[in-house]
Every structure is written in C-alpha cells, then in structure tokens.
PDB file of N, CA and C in Angstrom:
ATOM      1  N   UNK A   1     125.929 218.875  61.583  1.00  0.00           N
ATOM      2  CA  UNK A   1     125.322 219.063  60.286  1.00  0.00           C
ATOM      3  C   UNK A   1     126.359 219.146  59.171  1.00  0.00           C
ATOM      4  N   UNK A   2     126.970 218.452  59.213  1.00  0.00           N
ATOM      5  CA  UNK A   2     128.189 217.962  58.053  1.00  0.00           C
ATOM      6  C   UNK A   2     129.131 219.435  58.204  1.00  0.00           C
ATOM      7  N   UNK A   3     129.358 220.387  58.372  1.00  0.00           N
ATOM      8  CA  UNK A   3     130.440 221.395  58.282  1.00  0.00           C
ATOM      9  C   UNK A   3     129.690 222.376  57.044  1.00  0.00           C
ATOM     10  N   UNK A   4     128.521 222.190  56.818  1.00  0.00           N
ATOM     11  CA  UNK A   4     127.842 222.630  55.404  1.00  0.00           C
ATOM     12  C   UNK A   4     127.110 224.025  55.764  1.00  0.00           C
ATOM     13  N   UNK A   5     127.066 224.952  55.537  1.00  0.00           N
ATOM     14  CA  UNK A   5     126.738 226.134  55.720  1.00  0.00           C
ATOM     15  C   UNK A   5     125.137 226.643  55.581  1.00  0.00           C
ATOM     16  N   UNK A   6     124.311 226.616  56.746  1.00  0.00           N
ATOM     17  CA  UNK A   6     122.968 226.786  56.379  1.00  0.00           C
ATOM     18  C   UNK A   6     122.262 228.428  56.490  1.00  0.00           C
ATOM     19  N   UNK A   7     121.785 228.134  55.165  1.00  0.00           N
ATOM     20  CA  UNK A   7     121.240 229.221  54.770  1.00  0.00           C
ATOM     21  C   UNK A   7     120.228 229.235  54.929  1.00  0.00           C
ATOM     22  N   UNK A   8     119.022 228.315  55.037  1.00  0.00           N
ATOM     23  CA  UNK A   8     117.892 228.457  54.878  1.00  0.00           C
ATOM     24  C   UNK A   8     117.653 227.336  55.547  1.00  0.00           C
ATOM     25  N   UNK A   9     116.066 227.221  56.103  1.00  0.00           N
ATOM     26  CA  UNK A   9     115.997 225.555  56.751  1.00  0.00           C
ATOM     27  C   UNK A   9     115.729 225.024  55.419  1.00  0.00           C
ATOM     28  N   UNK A  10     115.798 224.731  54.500  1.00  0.00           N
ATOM     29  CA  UNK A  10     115.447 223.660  53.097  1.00  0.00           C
ATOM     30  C   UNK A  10     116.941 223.230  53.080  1.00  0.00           C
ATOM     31  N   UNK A  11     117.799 223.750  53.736  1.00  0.00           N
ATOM     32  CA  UNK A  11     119.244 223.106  54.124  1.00  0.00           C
ATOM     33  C   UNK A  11     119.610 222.378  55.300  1.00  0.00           C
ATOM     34  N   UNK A  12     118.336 222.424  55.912  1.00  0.00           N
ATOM     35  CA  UNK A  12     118.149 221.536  57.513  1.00  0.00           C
ATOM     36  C   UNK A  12     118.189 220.173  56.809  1.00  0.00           C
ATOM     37  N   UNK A  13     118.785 219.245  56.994  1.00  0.00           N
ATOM     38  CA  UNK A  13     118.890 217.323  56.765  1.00  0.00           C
ATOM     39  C   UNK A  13     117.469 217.258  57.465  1.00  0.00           C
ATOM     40  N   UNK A  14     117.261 217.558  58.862  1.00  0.00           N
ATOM     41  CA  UNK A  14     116.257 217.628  59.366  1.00  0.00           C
ATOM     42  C   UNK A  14     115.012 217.355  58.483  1.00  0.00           C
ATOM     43  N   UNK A  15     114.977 219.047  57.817  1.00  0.00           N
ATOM     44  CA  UNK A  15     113.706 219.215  57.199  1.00  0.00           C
ATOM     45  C   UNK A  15     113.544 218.826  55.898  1.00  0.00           C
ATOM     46  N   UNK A  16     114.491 218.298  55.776  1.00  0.00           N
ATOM     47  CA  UNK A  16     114.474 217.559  54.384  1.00  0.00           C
ATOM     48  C   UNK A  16     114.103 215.971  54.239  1.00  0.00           C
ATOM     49  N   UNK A  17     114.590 215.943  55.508  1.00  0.00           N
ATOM     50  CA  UNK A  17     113.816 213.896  55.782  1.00  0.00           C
ATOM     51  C   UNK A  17     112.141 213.910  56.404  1.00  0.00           C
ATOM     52  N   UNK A  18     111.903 215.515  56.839  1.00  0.00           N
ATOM     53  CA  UNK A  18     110.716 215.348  57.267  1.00  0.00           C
ATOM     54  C   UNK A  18     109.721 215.935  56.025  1.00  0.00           C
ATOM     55  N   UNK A  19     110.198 216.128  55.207  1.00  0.00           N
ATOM     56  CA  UNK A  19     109.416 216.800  53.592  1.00  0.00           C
ATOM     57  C   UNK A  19     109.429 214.770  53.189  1.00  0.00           C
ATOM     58  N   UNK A  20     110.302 214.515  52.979  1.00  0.00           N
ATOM     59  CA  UNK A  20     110.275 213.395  52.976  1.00  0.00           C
ATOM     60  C   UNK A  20     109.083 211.995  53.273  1.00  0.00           C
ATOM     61  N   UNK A  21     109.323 212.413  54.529  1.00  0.00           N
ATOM     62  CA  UNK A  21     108.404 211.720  55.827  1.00  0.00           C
ATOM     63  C   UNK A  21     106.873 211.826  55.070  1.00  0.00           C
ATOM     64  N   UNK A  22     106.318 213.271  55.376  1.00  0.00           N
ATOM     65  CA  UNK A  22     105.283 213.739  54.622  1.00  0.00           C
ATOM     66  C   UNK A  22     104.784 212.848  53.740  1.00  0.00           C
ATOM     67  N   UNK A  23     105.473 213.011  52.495  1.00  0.00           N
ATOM     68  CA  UNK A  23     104.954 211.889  50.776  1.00  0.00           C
ATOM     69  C   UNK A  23     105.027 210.769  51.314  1.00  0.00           C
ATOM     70  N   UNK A  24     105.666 210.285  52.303  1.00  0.00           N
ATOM     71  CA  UNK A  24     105.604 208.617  52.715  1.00  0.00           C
ATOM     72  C   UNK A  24     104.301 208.707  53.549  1.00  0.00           C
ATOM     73  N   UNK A  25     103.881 209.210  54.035  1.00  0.00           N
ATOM     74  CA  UNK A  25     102.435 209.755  54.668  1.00  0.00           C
ATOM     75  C   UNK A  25     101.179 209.449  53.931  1.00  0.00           C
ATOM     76  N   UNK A  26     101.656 210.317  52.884  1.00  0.00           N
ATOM     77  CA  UNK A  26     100.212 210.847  51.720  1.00  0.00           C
ATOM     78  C   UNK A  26     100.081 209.424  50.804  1.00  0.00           C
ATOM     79  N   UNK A  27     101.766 208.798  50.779  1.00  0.00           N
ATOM     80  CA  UNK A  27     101.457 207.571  49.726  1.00  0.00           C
ATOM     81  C   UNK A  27     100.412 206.357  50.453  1.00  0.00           C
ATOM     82  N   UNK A  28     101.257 206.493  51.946  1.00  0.00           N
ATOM     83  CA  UNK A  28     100.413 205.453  52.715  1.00  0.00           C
ATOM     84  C   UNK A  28      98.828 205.230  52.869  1.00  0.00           C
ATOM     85  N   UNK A  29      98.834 206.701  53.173  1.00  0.00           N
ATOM     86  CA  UNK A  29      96.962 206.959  53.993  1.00  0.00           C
ATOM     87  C   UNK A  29      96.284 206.781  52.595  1.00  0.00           C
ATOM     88  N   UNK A  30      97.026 207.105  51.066  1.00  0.00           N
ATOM     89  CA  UNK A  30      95.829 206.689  49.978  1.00  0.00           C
ATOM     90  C   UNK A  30      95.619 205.424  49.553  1.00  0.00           C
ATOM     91  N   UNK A  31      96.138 204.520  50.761  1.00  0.00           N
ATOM     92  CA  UNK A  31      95.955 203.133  50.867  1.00  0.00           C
ATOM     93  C   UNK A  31      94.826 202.481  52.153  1.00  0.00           C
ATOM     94  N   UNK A  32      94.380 203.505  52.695  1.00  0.00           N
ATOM     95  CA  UNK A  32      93.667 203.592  53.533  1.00  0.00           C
ATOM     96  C   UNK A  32      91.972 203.754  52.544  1.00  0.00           C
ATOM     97  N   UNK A  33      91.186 203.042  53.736  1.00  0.00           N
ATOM     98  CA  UNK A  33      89.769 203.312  53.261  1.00  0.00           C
ATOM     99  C   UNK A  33      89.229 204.507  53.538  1.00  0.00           C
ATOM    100  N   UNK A  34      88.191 204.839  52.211  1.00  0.00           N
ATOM    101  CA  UNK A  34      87.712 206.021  51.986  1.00  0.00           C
ATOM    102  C   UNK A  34      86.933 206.241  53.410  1.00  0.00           C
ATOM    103  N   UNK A  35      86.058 205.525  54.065  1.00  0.00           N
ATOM    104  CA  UNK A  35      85.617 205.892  55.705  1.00  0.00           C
ATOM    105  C   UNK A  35      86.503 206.558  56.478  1.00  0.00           C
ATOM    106  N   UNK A  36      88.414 206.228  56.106  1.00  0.00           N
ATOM    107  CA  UNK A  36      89.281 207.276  56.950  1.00  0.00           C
ATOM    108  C   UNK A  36      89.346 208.231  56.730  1.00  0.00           C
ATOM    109  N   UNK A  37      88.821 208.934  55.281  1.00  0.00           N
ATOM    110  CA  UNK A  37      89.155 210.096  54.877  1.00  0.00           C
ATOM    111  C   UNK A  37      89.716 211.235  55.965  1.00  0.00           C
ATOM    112  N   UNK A  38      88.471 211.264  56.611  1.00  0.00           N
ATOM    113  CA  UNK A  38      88.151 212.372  57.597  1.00  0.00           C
ATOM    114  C   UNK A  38      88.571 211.921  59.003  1.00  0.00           C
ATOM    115  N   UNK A  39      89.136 210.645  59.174  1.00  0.00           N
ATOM    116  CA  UNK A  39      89.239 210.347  60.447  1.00  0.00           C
ATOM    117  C   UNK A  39      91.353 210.316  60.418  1.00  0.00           C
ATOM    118  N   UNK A  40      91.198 208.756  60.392  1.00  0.00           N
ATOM    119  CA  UNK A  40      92.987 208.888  60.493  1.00  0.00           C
ATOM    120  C   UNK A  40      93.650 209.553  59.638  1.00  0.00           C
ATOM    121  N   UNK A  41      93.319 209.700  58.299  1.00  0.00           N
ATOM    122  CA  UNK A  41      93.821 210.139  56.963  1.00  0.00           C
ATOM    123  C   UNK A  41      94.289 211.586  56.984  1.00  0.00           C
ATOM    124  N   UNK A  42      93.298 212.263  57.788  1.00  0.00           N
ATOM    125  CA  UNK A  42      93.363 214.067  57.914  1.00  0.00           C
ATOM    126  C   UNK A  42      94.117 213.874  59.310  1.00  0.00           C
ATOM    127  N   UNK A  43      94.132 213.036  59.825  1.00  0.00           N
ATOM    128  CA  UNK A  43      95.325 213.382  61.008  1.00  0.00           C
ATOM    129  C   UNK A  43      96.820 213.085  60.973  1.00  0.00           C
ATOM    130  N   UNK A  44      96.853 212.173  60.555  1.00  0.00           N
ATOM    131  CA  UNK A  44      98.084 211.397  60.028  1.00  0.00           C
ATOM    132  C   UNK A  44      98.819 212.497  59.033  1.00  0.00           C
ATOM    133  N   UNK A  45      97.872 213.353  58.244  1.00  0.00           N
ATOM    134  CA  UNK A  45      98.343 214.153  57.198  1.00  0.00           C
ATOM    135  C   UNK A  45      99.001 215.446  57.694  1.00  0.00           C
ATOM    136  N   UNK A  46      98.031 216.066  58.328  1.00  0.00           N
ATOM    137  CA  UNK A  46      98.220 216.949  59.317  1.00  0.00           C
ATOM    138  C   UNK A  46      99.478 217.052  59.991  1.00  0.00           C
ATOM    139  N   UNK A  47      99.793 215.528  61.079  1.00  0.00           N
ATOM    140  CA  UNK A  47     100.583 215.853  61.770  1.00  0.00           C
ATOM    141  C   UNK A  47     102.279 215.521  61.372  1.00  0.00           C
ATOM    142  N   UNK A  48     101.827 215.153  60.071  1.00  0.00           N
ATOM    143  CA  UNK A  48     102.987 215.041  59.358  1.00  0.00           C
ATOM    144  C   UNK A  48     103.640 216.288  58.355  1.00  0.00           C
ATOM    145  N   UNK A  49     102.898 217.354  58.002  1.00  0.00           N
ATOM    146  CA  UNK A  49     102.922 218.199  57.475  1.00  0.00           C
ATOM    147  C   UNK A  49     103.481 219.334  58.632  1.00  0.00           C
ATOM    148  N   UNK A  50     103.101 219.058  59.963  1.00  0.00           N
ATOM    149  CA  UNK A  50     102.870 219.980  60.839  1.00  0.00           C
ATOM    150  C   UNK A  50     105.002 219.712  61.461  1.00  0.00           C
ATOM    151  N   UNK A  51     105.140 218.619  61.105  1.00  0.00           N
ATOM    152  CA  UNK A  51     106.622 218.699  61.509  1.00  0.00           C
ATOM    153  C   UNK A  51     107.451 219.743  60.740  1.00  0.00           C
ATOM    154  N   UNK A  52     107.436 219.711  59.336  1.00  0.00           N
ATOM    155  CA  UNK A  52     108.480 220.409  58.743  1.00  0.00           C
ATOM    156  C   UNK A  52     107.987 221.928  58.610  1.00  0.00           C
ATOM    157  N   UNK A  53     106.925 221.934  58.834  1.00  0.00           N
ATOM    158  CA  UNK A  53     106.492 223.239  59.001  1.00  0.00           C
ATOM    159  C   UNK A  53     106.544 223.947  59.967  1.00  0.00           C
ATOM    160  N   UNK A  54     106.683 223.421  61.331  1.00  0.00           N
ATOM    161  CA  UNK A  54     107.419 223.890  62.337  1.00  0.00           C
ATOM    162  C   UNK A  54     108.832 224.440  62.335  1.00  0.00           C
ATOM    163  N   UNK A  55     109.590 223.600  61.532  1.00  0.00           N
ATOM    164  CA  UNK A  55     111.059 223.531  61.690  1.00  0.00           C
ATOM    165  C   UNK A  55     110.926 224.676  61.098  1.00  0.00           C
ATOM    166  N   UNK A  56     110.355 225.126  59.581  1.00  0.00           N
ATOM    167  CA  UNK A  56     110.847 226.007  59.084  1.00  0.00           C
ATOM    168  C   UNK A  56     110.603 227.694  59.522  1.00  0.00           C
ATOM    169  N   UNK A  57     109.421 227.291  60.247  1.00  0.00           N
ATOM    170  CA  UNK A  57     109.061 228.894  60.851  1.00  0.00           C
ATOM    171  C   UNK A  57     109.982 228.597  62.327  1.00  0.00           C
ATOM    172  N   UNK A  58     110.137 227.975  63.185  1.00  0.00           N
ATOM    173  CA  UNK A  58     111.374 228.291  64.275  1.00  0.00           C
ATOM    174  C   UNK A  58     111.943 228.336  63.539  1.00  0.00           C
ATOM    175  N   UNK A  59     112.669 228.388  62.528  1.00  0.00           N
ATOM    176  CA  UNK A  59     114.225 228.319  61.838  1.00  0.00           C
ATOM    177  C   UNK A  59     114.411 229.773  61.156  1.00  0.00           C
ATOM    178  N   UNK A  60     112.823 230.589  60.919  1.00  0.00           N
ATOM    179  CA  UNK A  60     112.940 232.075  60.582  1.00  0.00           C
ATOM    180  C   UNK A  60     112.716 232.922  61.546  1.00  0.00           C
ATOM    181  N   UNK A  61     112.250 232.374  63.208  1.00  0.00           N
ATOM    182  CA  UNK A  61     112.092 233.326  63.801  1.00  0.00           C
ATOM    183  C   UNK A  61     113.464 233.933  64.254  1.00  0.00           C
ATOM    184  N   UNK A  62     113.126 234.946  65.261  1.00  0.00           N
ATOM    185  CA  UNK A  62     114.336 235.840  65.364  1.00  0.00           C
ATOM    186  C   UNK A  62     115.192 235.023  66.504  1.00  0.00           C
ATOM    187  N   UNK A  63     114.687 234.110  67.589  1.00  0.00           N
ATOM    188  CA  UNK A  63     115.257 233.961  68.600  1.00  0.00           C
ATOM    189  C   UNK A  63     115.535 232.552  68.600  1.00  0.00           C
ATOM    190  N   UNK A  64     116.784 231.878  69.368  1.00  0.00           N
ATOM    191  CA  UNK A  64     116.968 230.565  69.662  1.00  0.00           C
ATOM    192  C   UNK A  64     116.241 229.941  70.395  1.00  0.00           C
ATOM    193  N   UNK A  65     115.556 230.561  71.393  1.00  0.00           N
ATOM    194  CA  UNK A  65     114.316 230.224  72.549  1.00  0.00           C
ATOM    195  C   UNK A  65     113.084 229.635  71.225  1.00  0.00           C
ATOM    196  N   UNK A  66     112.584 230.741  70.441  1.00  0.00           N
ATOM    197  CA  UNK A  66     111.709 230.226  69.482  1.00  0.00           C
ATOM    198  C   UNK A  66     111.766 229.214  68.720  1.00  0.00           C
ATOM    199  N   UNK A  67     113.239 229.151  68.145  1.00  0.00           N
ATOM    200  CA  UNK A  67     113.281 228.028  67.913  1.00  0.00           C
ATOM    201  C   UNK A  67     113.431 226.726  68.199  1.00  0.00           C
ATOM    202  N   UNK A  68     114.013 226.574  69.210  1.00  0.00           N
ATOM    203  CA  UNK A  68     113.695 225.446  70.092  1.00  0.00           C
ATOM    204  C   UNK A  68     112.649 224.805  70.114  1.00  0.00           C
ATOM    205  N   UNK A  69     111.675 226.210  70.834  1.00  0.00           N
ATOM    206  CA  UNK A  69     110.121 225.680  70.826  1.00  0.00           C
ATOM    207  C   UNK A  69     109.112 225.367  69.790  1.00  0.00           C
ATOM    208  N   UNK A  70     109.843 225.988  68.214  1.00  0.00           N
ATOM    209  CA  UNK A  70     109.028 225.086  67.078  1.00  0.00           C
ATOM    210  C   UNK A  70     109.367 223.475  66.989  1.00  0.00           C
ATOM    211  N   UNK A  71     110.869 223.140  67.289  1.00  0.00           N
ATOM    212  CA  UNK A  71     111.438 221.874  67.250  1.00  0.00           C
ATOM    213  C   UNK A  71     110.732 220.828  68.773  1.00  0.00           C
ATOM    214  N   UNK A  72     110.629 221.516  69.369  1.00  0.00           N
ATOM    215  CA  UNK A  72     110.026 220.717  70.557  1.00  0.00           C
ATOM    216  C   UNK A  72     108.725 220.687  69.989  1.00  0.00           C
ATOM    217  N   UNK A  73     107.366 221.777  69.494  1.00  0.00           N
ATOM    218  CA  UNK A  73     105.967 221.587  68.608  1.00  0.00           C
ATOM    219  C   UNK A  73     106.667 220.202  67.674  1.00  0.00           C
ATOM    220  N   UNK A  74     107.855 220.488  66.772  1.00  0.00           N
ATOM    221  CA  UNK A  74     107.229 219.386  65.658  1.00  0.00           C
ATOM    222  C   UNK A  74     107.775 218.195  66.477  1.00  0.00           C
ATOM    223  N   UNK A  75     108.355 217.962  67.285  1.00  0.00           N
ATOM    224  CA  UNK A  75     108.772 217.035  68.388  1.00  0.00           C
ATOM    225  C   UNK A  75     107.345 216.538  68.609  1.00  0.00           C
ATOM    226  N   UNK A  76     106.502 216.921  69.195  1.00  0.00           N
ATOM    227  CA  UNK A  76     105.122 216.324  69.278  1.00  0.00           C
ATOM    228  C   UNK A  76     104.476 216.066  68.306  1.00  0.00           C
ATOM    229  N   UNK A  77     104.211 216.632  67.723  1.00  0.00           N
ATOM    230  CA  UNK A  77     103.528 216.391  66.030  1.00  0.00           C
ATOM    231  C   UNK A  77     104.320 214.705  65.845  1.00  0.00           C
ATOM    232  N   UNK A  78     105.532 214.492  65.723  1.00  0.00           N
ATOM    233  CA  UNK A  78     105.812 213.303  65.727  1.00  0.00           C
ATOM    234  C   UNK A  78     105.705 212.244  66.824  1.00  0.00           C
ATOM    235  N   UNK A  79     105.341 212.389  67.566  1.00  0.00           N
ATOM    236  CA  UNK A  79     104.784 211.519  68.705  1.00  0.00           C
ATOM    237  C   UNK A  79     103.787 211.176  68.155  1.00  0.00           C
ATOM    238  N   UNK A  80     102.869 212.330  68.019  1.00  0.00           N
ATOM    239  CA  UNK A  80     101.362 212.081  67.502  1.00  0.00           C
ATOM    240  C   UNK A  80     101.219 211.587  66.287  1.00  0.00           C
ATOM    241  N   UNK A  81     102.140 211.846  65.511  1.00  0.00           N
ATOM    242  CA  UNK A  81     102.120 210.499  63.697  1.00  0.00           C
ATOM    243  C   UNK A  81     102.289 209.265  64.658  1.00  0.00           C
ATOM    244  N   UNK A  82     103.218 209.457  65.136  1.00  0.00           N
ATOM    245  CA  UNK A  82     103.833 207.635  65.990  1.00  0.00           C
ATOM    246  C   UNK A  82     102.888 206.811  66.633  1.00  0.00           C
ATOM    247  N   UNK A  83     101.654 207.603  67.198  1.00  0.00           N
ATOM    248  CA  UNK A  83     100.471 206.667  67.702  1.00  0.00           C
ATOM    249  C   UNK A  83      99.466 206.661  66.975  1.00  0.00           C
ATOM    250  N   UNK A  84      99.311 207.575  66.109  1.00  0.00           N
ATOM    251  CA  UNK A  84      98.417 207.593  64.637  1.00  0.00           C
ATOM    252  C   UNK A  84      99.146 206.159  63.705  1.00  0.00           C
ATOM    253  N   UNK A  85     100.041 206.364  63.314  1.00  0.00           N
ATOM    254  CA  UNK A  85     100.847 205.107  62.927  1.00  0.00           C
ATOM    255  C   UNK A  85     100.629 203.494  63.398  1.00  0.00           C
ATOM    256  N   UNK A  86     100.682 203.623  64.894  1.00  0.00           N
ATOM    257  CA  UNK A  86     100.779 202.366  65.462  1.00  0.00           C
ATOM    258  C   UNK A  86      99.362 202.134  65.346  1.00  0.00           C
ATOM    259  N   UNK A  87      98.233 203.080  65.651  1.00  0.00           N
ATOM    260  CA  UNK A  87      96.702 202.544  65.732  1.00  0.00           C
ATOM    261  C   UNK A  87      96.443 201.894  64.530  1.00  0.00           C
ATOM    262  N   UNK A  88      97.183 202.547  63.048  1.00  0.00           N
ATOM    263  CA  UNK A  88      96.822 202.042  62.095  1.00  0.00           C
ATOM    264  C   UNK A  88      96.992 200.672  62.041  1.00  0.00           C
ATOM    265  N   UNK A  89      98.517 200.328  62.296  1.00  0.00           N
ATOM    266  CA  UNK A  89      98.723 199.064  62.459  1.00  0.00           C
ATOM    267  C   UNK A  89      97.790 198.027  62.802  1.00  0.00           C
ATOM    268  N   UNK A  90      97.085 198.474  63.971  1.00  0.00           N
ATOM    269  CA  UNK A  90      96.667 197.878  64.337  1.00  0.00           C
ATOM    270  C   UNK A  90      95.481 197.397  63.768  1.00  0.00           C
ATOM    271  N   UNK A  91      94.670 198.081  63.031  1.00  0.00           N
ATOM    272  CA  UNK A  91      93.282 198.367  62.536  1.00  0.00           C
ATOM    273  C   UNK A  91      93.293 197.049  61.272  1.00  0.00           C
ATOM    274  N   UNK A  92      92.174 196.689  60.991  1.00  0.00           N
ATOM    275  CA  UNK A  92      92.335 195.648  60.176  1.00  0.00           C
ATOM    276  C   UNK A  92      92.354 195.797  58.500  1.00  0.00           C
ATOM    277  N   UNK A  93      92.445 197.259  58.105  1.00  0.00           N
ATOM    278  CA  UNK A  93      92.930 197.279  56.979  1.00  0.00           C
ATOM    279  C   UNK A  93      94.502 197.756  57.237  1.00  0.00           C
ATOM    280  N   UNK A  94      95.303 198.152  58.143  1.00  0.00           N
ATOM    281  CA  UNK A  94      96.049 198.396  58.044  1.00  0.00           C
ATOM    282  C   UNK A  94      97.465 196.879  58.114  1.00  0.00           C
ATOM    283  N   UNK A  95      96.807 196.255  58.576  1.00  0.00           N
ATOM    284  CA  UNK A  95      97.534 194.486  59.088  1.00  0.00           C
ATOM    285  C   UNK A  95      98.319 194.248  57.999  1.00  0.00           C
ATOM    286  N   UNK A  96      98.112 194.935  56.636  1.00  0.00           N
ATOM    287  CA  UNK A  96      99.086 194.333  55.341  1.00  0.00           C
ATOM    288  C   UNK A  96      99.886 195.331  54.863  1.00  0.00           C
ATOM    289  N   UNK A  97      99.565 196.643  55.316  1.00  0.00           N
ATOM    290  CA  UNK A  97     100.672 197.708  54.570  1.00  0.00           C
ATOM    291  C   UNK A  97     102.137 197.620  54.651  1.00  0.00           C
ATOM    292  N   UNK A  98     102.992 198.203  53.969  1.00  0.00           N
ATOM    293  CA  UNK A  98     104.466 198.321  54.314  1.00  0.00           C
ATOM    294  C   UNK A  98     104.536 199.661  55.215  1.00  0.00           C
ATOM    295  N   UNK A  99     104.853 199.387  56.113  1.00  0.00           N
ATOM    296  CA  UNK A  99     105.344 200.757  57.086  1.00  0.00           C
ATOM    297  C   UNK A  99     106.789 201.047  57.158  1.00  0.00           C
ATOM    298  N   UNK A 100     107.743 200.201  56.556  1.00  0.00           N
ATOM    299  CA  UNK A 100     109.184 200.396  56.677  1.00  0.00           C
ATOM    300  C   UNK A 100     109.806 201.392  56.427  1.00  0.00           C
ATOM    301  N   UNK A 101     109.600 202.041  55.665  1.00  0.00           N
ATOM    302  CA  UNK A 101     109.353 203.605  55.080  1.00  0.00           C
ATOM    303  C   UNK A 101     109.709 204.767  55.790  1.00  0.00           C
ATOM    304  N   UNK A 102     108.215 204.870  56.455  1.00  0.00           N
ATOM    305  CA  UNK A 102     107.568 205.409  57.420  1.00  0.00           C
ATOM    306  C   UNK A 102     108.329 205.433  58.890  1.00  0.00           C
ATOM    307  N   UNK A 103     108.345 204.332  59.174  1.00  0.00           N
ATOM    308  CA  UNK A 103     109.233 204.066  60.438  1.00  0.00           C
ATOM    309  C   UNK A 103     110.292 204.659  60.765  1.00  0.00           C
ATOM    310  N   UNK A 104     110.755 204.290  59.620  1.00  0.00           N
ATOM    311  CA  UNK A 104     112.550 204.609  59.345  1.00  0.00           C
ATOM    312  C   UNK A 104     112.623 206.035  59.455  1.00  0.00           C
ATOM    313  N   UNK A 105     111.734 206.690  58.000  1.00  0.00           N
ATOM    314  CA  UNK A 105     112.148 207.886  58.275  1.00  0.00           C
ATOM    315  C   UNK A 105     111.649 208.751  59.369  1.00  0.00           C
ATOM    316  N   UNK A 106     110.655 208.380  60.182  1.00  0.00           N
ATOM    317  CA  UNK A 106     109.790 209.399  61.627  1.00  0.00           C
ATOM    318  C   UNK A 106     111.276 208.860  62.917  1.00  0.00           C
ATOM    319  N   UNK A 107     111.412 207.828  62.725  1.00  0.00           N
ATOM    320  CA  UNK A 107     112.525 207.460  63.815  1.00  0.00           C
ATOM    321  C   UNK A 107     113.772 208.532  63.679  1.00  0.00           C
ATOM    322  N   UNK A 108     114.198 208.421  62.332  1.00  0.00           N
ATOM    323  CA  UNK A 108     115.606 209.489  62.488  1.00  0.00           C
ATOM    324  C   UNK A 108     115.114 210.950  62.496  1.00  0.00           C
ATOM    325  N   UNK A 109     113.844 211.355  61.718  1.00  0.00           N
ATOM    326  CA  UNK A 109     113.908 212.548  62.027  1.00  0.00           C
ATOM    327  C   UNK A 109     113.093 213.008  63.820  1.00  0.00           C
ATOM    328  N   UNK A 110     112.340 212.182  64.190  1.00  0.00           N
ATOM    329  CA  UNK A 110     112.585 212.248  65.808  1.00  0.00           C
ATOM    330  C   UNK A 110     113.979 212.036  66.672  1.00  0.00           C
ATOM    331  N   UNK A 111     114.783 211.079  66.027  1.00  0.00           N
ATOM    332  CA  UNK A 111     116.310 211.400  66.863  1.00  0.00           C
ATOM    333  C   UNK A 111     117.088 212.326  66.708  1.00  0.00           C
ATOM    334  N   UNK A 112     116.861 213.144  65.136  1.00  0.00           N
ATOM    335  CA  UNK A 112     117.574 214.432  65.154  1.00  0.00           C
ATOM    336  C   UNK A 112     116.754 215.641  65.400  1.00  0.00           C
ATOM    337  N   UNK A 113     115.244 215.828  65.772  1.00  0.00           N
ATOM    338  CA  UNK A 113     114.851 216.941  66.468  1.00  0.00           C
ATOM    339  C   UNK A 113     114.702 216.852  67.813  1.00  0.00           C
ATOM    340  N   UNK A 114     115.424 215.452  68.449  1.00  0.00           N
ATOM    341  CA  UNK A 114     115.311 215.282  70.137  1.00  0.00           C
ATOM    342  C   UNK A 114     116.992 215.918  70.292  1.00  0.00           C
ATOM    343  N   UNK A 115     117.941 215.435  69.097  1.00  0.00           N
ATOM    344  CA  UNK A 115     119.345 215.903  69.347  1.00  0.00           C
ATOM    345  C   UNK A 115     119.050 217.501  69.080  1.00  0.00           C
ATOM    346  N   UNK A 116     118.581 218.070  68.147  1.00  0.00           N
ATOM    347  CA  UNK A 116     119.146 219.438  68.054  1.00  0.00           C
ATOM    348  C   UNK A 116     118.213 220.480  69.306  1.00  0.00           C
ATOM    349  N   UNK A 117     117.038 220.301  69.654  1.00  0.00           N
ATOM    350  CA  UNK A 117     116.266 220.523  71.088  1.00  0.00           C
ATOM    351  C   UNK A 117     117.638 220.517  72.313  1.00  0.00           C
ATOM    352  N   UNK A 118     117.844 219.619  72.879  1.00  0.00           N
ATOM    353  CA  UNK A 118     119.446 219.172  73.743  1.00  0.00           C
ATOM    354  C   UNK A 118     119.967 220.118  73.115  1.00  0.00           C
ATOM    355  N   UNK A 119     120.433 220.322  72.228  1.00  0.00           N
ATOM    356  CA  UNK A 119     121.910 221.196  71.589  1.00  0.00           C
ATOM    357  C   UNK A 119     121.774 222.728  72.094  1.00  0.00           C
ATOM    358  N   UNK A 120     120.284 222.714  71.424  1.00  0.00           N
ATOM    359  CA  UNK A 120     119.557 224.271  71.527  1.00  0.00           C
ATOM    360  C   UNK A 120     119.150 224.630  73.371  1.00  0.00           C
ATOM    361  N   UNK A 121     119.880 223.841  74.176  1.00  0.00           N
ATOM    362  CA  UNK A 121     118.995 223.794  75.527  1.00  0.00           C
ATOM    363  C   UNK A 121     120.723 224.640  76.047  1.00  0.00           C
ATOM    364  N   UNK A 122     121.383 223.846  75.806  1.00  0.00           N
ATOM    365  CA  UNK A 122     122.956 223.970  76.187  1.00  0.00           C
ATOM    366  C   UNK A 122     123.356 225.738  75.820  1.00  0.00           C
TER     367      UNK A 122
END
C-alpha cells in the first residue's frame, strides 16, 4: 500500500476504487429499463455498495480474523456484481452498453481484496 500510513479505511486504495466501482454501477443500471428497477438494478446496486461497506466495518473492527472476514463478505459481493454484470450482458438491452469501466474497476478491486485476504491469512 505505497509506504503511506493508514488511518482510516477512506485511505484503503482498496476502498477507494470500490466507492468508485459503486457510481460506475449507479451510472450504468440508470441505463437499464425501468422493468429492472426492482430486479437487476436493486441487485447490482446492492452488491456493489455492499463491497466498500464491508471493507470499512472489517477495517473498524477490533480483530484481524474480523477483518479478513469482511474482505472475504465483500470478496463475494463481487463475485455476485460479476454474474449480475455478465447476465446483463447478456440480456438484450444490455448488448450495447459500455462495460469497460465497470470491468476494469471490479477486476482490480477483486485482485486486491483476493491479495490482502492471502496477506491477512499469513
């Protein structure tokens, strides 16, 4: 984490690409049809919200065990955007969106909450 001194998780890179992640979320799904409201739209939202919000409560609890296990929760939460994501793809209003975004940023912040999980295991 660069040699940079963390004080708070809003100093996690982590949780800052997954605050990130989020608005690339909310911009996407309001490109989605109003029939998703309640279907992909509230999940997709959800489980994108549900990453950095993990990080930041493991990151205040008292123990390294806990925290782990919020980073392994938002570890799933991003699985679950990732097949929420791909279904969209698939769906026939989704066939024209830009997902590059999206991709990019759920990919690195899944490679750095699969690296710091490992770190936190050691």
């Amino acid at each position: 984490m660069n040699n940079q001194q963390i004080n708070t998780y809003k100093d996690l890179i982590v949780w800052q690409k997954s605050m990130d992640l989020v608005i690339a979320v909310y911009s996407l799904t309001e490109r989605f049809p109003k029939s998703e409201l309640y279907g992909l739209v509230a999940q997709m939202r959800r489980c994108a919200v549900s990453i950095p919000s993990n990080i930041a409560e493991g990151r205040r609890r008292g123990s390294r065990k806990d925290y782990r296990q919020f980073l392994v929760v938002s570890y799933a939460s991003g699985a679950e955007l990732e097949t929420q994501i791909e279904i969209s793809k698939r769906l026939p209003f989704g066939r024209n969106l830009d997902y590059t975004k999206i991709d990019s940023l759920l990919n690195e912040v899944m490679r750095m909450l699969n690296k710091m999980t490992n770190e936190l295991n050691s």
